[in-house]
N, C-alpha and C. Protein backbone atom coordinates (compact mmCIF):
# COMPACT_ATOMS: atom_id res chain seq x y z
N UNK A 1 -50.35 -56.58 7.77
CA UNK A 1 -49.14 -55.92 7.34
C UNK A 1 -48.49 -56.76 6.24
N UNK A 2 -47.47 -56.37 5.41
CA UNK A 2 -47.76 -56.95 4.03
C UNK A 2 -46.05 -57.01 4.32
N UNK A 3 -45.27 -58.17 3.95
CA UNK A 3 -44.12 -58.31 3.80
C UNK A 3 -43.50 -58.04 2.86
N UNK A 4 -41.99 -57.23 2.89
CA UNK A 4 -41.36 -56.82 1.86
C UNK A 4 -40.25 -57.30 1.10
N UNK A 5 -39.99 -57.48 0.63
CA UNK A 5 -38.75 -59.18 0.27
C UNK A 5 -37.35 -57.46 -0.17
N UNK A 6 -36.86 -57.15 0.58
CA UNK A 6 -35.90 -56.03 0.52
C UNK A 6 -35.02 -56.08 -0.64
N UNK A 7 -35.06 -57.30 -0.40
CA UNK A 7 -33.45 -58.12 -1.85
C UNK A 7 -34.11 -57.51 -2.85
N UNK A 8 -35.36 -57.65 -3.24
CA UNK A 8 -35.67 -56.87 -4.37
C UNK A 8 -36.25 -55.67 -5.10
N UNK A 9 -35.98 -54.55 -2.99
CA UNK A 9 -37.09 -53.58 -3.22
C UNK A 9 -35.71 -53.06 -4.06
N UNK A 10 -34.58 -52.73 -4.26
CA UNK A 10 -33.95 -51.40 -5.00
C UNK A 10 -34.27 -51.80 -6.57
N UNK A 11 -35.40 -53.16 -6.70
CA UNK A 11 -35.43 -52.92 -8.54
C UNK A 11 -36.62 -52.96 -8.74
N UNK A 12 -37.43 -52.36 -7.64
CA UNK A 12 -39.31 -52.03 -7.86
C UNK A 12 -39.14 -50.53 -7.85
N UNK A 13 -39.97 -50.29 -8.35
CA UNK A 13 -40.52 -48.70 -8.39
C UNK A 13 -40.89 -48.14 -7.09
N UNK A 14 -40.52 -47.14 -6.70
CA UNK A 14 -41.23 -46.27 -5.32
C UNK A 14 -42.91 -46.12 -5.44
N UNK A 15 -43.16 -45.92 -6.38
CA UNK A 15 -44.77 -45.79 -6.86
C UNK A 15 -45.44 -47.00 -6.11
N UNK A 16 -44.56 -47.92 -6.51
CA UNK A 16 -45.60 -49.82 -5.87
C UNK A 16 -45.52 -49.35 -4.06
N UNK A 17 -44.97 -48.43 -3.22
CA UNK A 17 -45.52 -48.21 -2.23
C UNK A 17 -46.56 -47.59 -1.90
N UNK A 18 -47.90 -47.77 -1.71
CA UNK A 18 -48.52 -46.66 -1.90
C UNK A 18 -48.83 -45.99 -0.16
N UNK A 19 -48.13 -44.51 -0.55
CA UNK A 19 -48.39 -43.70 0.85
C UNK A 19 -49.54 -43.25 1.37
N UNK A 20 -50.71 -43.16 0.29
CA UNK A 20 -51.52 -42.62 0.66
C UNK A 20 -52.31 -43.15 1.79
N UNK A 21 -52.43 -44.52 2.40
CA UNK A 21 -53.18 -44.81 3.51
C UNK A 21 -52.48 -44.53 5.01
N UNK A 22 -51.42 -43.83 5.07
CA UNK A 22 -50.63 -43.28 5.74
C UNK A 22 -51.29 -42.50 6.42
N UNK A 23 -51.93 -41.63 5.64
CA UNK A 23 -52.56 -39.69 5.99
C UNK A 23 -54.00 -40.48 7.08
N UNK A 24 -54.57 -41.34 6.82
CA UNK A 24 -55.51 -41.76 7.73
C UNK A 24 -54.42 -42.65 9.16
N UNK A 25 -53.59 -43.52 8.60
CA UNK A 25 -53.47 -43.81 9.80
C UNK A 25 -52.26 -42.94 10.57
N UNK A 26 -52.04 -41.50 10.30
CA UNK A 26 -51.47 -40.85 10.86
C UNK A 26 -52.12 -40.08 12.38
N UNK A 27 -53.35 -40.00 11.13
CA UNK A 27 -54.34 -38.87 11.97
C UNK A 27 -54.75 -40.48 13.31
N UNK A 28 -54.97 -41.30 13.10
CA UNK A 28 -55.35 -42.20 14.13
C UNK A 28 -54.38 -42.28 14.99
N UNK A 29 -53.11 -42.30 14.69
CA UNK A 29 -51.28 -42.57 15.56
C UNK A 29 -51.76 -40.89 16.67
N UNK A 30 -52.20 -39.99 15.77
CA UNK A 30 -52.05 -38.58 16.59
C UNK A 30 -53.15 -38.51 17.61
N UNK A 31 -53.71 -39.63 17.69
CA UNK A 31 -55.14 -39.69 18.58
C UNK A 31 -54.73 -40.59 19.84
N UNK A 32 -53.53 -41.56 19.68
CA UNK A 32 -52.91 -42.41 20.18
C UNK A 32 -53.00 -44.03 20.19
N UNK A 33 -53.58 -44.39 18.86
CA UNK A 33 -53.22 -45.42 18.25
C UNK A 33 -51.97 -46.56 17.58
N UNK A 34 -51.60 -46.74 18.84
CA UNK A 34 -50.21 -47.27 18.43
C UNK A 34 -50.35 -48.44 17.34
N UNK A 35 -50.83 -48.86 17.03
CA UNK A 35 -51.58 -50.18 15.80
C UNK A 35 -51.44 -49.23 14.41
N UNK A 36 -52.13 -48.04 14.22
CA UNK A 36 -52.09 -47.56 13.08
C UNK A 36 -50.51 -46.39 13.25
N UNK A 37 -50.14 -45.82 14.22
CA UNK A 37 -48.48 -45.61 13.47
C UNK A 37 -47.67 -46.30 13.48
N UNK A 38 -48.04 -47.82 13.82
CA UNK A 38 -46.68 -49.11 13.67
C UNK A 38 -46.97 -49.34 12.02
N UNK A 39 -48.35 -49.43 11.74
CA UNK A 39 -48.70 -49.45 10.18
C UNK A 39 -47.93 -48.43 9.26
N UNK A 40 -48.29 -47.42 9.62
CA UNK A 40 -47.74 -45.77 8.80
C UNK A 40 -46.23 -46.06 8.75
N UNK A 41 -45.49 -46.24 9.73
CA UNK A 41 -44.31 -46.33 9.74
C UNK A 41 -43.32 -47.38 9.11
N UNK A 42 -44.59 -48.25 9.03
CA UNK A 42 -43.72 -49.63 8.70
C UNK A 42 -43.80 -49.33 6.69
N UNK A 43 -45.28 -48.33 6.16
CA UNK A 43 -44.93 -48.06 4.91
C UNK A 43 -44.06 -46.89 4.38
N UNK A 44 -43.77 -46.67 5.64
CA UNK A 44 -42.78 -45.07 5.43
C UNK A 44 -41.40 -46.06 4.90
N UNK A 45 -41.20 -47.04 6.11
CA UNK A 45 -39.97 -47.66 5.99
C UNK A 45 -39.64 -48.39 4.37
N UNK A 46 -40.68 -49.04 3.62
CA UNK A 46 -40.74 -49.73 2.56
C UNK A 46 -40.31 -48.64 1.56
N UNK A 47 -41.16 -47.54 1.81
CA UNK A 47 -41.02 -46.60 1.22
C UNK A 47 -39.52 -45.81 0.10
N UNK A 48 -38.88 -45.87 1.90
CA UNK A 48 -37.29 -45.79 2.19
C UNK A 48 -36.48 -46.69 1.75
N UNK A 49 -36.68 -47.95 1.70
CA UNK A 49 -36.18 -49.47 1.16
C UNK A 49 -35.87 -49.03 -0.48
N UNK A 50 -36.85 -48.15 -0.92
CA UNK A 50 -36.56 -48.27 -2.45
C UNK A 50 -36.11 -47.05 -2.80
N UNK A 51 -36.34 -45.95 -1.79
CA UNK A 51 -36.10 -44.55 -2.51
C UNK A 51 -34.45 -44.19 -2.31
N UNK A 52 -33.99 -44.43 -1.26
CA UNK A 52 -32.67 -44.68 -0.48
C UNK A 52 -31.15 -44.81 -1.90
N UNK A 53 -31.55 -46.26 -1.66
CA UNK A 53 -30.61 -47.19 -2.88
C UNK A 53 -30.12 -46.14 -3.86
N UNK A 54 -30.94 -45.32 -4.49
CA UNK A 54 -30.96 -44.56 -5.73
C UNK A 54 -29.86 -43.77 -5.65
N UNK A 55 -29.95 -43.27 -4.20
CA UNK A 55 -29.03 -42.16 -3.68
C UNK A 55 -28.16 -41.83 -2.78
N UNK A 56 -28.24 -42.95 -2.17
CA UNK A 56 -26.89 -43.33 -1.65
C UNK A 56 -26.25 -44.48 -1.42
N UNK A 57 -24.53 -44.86 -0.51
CA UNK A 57 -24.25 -46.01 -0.84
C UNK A 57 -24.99 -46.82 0.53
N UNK A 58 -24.80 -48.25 -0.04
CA UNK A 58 -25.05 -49.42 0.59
C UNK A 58 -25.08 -48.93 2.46
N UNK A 59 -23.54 -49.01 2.34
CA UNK A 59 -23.74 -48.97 3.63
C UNK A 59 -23.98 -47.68 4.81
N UNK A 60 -24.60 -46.74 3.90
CA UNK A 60 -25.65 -45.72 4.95
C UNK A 60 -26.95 -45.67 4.61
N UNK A 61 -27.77 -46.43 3.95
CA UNK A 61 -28.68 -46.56 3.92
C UNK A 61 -30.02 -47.21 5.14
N UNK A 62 -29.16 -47.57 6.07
CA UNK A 62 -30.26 -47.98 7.47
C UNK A 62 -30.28 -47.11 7.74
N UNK A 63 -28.87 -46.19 8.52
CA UNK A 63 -28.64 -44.98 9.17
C UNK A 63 -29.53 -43.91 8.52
N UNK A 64 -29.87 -43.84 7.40
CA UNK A 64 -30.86 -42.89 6.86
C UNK A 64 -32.22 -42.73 7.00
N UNK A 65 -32.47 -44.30 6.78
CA UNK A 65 -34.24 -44.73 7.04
C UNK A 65 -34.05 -44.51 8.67
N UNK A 66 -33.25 -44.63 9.57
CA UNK A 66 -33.36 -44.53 10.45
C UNK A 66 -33.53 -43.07 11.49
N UNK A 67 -32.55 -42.39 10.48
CA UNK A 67 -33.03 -40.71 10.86
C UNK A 67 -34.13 -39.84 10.49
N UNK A 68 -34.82 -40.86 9.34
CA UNK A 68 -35.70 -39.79 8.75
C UNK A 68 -36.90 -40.27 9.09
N UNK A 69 -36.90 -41.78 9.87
CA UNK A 69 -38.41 -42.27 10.50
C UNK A 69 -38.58 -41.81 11.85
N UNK A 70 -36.96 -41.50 12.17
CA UNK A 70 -36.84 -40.80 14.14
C UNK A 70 -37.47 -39.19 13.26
N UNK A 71 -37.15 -38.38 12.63
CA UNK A 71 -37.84 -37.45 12.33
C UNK A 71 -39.08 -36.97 11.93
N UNK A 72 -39.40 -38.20 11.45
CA UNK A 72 -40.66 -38.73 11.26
C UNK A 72 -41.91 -38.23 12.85
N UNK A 73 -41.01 -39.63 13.37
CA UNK A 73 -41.52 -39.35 15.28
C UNK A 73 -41.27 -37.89 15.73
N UNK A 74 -40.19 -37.31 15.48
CA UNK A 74 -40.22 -36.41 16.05
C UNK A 74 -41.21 -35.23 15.61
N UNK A 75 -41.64 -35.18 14.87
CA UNK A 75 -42.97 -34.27 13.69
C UNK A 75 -44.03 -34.69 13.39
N UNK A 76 -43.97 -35.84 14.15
CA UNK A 76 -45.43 -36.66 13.79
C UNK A 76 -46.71 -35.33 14.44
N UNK A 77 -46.56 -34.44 15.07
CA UNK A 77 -47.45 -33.58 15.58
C UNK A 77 -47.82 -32.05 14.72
N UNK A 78 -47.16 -32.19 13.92
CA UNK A 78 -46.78 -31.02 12.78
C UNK A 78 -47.61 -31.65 11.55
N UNK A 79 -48.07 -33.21 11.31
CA UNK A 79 -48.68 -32.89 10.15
C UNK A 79 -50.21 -33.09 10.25
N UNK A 80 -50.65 -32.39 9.92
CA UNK A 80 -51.89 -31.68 9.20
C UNK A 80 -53.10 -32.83 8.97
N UNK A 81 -53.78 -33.67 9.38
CA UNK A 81 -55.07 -35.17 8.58
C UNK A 81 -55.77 -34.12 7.59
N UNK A 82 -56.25 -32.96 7.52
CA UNK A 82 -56.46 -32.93 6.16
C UNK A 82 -55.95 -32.48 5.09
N UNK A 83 -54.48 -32.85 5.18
CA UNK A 83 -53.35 -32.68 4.00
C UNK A 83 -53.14 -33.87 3.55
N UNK A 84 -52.72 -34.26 2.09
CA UNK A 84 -51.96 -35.41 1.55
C UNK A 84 -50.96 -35.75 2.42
N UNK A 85 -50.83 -37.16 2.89
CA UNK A 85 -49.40 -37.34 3.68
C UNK A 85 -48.11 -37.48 2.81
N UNK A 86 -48.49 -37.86 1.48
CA UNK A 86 -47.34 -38.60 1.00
C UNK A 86 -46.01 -37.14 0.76
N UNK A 87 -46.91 -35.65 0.08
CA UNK A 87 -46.05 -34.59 0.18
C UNK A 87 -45.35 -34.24 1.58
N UNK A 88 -45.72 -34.46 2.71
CA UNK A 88 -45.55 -33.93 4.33
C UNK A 88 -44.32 -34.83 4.25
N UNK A 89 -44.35 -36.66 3.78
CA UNK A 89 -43.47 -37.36 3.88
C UNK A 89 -42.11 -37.68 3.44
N UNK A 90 -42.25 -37.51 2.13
CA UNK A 90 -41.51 -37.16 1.47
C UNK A 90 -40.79 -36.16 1.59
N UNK A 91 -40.83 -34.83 1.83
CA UNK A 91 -40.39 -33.57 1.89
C UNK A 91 -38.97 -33.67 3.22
N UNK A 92 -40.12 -34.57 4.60
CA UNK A 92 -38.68 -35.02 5.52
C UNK A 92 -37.76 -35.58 5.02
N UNK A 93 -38.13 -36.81 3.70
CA UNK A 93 -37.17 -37.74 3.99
C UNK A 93 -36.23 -37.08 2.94
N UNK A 94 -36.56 -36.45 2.01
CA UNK A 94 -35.68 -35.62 0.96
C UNK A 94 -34.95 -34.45 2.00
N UNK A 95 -35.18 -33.88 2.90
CA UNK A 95 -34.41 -33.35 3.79
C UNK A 95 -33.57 -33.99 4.91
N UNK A 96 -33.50 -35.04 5.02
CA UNK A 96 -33.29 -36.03 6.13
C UNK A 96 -31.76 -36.91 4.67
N UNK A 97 -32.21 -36.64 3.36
CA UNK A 97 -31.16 -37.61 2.30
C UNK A 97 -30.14 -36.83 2.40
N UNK A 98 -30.92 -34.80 2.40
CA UNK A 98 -29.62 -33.88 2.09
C UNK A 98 -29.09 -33.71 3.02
N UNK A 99 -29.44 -33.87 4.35
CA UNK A 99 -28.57 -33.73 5.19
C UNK A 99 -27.15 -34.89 5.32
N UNK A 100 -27.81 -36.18 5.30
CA UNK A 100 -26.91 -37.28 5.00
C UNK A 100 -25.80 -37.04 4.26
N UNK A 101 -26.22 -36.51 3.39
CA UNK A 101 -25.19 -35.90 1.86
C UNK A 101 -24.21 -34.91 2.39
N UNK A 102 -24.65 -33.71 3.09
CA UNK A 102 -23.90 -32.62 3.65
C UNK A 102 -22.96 -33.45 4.77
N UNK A 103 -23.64 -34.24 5.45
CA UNK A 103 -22.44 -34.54 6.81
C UNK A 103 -21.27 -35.90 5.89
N UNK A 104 -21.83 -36.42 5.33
CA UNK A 104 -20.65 -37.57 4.32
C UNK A 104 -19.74 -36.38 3.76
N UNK A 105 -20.63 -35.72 3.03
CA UNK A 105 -19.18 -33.91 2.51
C UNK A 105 -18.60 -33.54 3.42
N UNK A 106 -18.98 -33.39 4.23
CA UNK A 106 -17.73 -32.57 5.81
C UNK A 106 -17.35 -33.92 6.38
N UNK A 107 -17.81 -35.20 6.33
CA UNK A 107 -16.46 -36.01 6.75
C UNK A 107 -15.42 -36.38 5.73
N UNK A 108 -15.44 -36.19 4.69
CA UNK A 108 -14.94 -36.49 3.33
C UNK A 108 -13.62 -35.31 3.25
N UNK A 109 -14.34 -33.82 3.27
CA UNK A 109 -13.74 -32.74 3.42
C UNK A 109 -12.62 -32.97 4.54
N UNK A 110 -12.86 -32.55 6.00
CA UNK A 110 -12.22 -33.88 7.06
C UNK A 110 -11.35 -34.58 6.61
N UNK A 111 -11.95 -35.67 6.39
CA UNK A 111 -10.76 -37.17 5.91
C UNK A 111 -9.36 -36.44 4.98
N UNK A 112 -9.76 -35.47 4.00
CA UNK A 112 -8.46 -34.77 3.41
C UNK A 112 -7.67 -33.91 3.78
N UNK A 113 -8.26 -33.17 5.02
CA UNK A 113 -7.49 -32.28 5.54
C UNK A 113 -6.91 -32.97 6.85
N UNK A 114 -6.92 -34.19 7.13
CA UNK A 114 -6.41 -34.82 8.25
C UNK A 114 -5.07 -35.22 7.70
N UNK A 115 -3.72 -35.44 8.24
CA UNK A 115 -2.87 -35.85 7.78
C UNK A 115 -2.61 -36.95 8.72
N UNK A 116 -2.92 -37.92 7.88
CA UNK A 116 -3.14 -39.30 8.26
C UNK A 116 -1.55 -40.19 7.88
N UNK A 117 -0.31 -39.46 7.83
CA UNK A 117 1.33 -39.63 6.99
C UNK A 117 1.54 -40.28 8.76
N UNK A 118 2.84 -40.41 8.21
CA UNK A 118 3.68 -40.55 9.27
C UNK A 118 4.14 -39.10 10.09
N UNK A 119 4.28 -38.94 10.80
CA UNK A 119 4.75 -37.75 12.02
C UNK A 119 6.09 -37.65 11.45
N UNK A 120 6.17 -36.26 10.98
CA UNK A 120 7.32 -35.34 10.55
C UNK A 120 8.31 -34.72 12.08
N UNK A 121 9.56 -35.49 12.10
CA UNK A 121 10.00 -35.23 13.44
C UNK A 121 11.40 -34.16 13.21
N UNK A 122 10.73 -33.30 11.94
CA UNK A 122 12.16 -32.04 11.37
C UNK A 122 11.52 -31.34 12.52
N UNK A 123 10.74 -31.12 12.93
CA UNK A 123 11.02 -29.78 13.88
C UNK A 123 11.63 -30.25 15.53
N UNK A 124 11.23 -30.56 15.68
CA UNK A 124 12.10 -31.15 16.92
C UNK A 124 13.46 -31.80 16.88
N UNK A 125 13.44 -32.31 15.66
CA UNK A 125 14.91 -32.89 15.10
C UNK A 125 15.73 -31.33 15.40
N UNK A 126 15.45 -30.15 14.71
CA UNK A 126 16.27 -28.43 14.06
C UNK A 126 15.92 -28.31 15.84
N UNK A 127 14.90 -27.84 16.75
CA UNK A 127 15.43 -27.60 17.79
C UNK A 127 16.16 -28.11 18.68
N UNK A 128 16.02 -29.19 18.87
CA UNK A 128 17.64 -30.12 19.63
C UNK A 128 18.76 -29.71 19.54
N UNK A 129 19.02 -29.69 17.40
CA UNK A 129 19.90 -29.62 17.43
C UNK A 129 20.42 -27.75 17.58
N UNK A 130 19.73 -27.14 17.36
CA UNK A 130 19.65 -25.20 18.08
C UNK A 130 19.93 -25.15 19.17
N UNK A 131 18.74 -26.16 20.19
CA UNK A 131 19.15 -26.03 21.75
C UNK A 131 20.90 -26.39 21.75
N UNK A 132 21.53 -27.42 21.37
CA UNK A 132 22.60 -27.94 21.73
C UNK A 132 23.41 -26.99 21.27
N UNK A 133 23.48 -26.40 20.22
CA UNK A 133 23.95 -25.72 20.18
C UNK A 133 24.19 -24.22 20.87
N UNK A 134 23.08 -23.80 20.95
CA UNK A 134 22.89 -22.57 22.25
C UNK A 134 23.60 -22.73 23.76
N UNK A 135 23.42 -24.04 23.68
CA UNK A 135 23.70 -24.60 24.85
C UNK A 135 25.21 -24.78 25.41
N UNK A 136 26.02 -24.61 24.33
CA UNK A 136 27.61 -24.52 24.12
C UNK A 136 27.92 -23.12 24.81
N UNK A 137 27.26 -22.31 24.93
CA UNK A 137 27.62 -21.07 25.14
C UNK A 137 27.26 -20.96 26.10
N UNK A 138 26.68 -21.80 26.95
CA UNK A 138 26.66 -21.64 28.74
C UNK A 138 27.66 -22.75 29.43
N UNK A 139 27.74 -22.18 30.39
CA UNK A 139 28.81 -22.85 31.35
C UNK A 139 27.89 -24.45 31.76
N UNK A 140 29.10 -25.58 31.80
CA UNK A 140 28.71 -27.08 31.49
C UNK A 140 27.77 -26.88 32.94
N UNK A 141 27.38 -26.73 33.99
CA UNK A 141 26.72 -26.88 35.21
C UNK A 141 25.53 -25.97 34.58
N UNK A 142 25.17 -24.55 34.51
CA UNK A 142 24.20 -24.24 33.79
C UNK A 142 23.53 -25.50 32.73
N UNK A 143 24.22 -25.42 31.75
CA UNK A 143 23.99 -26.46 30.24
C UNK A 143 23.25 -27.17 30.56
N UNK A 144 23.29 -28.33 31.91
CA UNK A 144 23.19 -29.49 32.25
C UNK A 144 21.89 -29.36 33.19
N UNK A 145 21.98 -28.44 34.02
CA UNK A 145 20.52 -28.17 34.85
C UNK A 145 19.18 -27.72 33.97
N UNK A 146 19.48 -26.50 32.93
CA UNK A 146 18.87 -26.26 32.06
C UNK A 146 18.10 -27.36 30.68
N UNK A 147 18.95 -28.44 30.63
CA UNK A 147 18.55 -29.60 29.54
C UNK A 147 17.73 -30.31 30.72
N UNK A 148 17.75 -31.18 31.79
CA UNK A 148 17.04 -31.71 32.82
C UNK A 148 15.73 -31.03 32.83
N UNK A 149 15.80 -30.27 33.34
CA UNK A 149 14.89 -28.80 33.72
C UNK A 149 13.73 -28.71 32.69
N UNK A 150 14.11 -28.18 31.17
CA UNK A 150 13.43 -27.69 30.45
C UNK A 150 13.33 -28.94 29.25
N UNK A 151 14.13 -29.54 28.76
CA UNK A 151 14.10 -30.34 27.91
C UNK A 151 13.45 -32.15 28.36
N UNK A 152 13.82 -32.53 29.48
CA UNK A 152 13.54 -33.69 30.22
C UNK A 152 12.25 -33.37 31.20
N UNK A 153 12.25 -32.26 31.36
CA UNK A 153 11.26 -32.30 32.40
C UNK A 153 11.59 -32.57 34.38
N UNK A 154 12.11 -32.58 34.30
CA UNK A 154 12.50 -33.25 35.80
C UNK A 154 12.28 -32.09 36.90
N UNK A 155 12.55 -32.52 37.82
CA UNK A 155 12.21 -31.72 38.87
C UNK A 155 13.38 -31.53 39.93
N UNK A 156 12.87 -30.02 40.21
CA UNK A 156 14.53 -29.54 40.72
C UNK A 156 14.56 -30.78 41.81
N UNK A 157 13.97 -31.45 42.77
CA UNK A 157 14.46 -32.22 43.36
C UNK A 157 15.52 -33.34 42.65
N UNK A 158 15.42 -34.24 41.83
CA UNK A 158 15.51 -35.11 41.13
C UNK A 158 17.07 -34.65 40.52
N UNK A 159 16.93 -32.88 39.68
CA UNK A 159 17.93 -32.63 39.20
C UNK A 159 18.77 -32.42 39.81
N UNK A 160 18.40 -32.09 41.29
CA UNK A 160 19.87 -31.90 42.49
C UNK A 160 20.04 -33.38 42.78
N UNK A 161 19.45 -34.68 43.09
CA UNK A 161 20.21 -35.69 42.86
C UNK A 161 21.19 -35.88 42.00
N UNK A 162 20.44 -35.89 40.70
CA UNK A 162 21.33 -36.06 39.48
C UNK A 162 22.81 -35.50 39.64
N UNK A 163 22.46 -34.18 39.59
CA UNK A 163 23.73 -33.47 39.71
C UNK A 163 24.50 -33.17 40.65
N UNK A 164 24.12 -33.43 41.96
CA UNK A 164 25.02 -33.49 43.04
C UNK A 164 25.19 -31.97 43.65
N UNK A 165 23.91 -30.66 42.87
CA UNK A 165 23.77 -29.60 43.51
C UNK A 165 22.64 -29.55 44.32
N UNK A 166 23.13 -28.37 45.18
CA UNK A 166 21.93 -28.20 45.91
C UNK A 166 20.56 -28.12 45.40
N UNK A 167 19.47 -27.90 46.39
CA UNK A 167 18.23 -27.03 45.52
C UNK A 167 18.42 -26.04 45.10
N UNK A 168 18.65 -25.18 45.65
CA UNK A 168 18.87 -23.85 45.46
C UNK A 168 19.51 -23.55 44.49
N UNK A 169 21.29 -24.05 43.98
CA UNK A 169 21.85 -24.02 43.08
C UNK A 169 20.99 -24.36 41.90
N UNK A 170 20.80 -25.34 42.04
CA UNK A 170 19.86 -25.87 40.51
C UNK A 170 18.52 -24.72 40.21
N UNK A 171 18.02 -24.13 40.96
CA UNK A 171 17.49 -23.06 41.07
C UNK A 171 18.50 -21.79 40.25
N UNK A 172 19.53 -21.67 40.62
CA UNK A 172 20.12 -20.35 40.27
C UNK A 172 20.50 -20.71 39.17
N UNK A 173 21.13 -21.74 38.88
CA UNK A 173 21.74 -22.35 38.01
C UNK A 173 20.65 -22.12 36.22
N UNK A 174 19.37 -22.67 36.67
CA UNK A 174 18.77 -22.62 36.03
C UNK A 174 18.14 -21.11 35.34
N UNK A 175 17.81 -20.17 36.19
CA UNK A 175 17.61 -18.70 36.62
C UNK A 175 18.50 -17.88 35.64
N UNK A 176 20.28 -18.43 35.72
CA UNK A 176 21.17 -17.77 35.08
C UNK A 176 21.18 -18.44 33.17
N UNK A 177 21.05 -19.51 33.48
CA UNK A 177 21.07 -20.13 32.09
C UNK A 177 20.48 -19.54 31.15
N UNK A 178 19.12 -19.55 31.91
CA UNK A 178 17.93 -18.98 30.79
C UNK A 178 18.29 -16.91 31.04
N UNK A 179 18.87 -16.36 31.98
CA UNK A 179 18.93 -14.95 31.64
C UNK A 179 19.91 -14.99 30.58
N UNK A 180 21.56 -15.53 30.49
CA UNK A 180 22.15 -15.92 29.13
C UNK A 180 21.91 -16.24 27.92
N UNK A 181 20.64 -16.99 27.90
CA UNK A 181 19.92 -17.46 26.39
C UNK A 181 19.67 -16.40 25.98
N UNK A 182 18.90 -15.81 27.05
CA UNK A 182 17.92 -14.78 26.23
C UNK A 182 18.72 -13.52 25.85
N UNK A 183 19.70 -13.43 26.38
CA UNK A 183 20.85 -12.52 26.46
C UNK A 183 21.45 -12.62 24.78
N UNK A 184 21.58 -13.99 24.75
CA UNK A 184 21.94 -14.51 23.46
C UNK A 184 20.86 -14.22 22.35
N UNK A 185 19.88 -14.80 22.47
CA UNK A 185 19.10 -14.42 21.09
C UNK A 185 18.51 -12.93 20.87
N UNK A 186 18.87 -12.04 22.17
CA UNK A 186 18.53 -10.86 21.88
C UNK A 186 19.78 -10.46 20.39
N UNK A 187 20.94 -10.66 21.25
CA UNK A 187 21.99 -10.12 20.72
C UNK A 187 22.06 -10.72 19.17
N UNK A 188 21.76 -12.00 18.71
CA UNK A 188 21.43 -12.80 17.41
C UNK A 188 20.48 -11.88 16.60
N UNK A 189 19.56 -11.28 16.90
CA UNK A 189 18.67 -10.61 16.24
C UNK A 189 18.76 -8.89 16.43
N UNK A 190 19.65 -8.57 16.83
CA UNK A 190 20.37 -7.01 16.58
C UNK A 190 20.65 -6.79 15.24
């Protein structure tokens, strides 16, 4: 097996790999020769070392050789010993670059439609200040069970502590508040 000094495959030519002894030791890997597809694979990879660089950046270039030699494995049964390997090979890894290309575009696409700002707190700021205001127009024991209740979250147990009503009241209490609201914004939009 022939060592590849990487530092300088992105300024050799793809040609100085030569694929063609591939197509034999493919057909030997498909017989179950693990010796000749550690070979095939290891010139697929060199292959990739130089073709890669051209076309994409630095740092997705493993992740690439790495999907398109797992695709490699995964199709190793699809190619053909009396076909050229280097077309069969190539053809994955040029489909294996565009895909790379398409998913960097939809995270890219993504990354701009994410709003990555600070949290805009106008809408909750305008309903507070709506609720409080709506809220003027119910009686202060309603007002007060209804903000607990719906705005705090609490629980009618908790809110009959708080407030020193029963369950039940805080129940009705609450029951009447909200038939008044709605009483109200019907009548707002007449």
């Amino acid at each position: 097996m022939t060592i590849v000094d990487f530092t300088k495959a992105s300024r050799t030519p793809i040609h100085q790999v030569d694929l063609s002894p591939c197509g034999a030791l493919m057909a030997k890997a498909q017989k179950g020769d693990k010796a000749a597809y550690t070979e095939a694979l290891s010139l697929c990879d060199q292959w990739l070392r130089l073709y890669l660089p051209r076309r994409l950046a630095h740092e997705r270039i493993d992740d690439a050789i790495q999907e398109t030699l797992l695709a490699v494995h995964r199709k190793r049964h699809t190619y053909d010993p009396s076909r050229p390997f280097p077309p069969w090979f190539v053809a994955i890894a040029r489909f294996k670059w565009l895909d790379g290309l398409r998913a960097a575009y939809r995270a890219e696409e993504a990354e701009l439609t994410d709003d990555h700002g600070i949290d805009s707190h106008e809408e909750s700021v305008l309903s507070r200040i709506l609720l409080q205001k709506v809220m003027t127009h119910l009686p202060p024991a309603q007002a007060e069970v209804l903000r607990l209740a719906k705005v705090e979250g609490r629980s009618i147990e908790e809110i009959s502590v708080a407030t020193g009503q029963s369950a039940s009241l805080v129940k009705v209490n609450i029951h009447r508040a909200r038939k008044k609201l709605v009483k109200l914004l019907e009548k707002s939009h007449e």
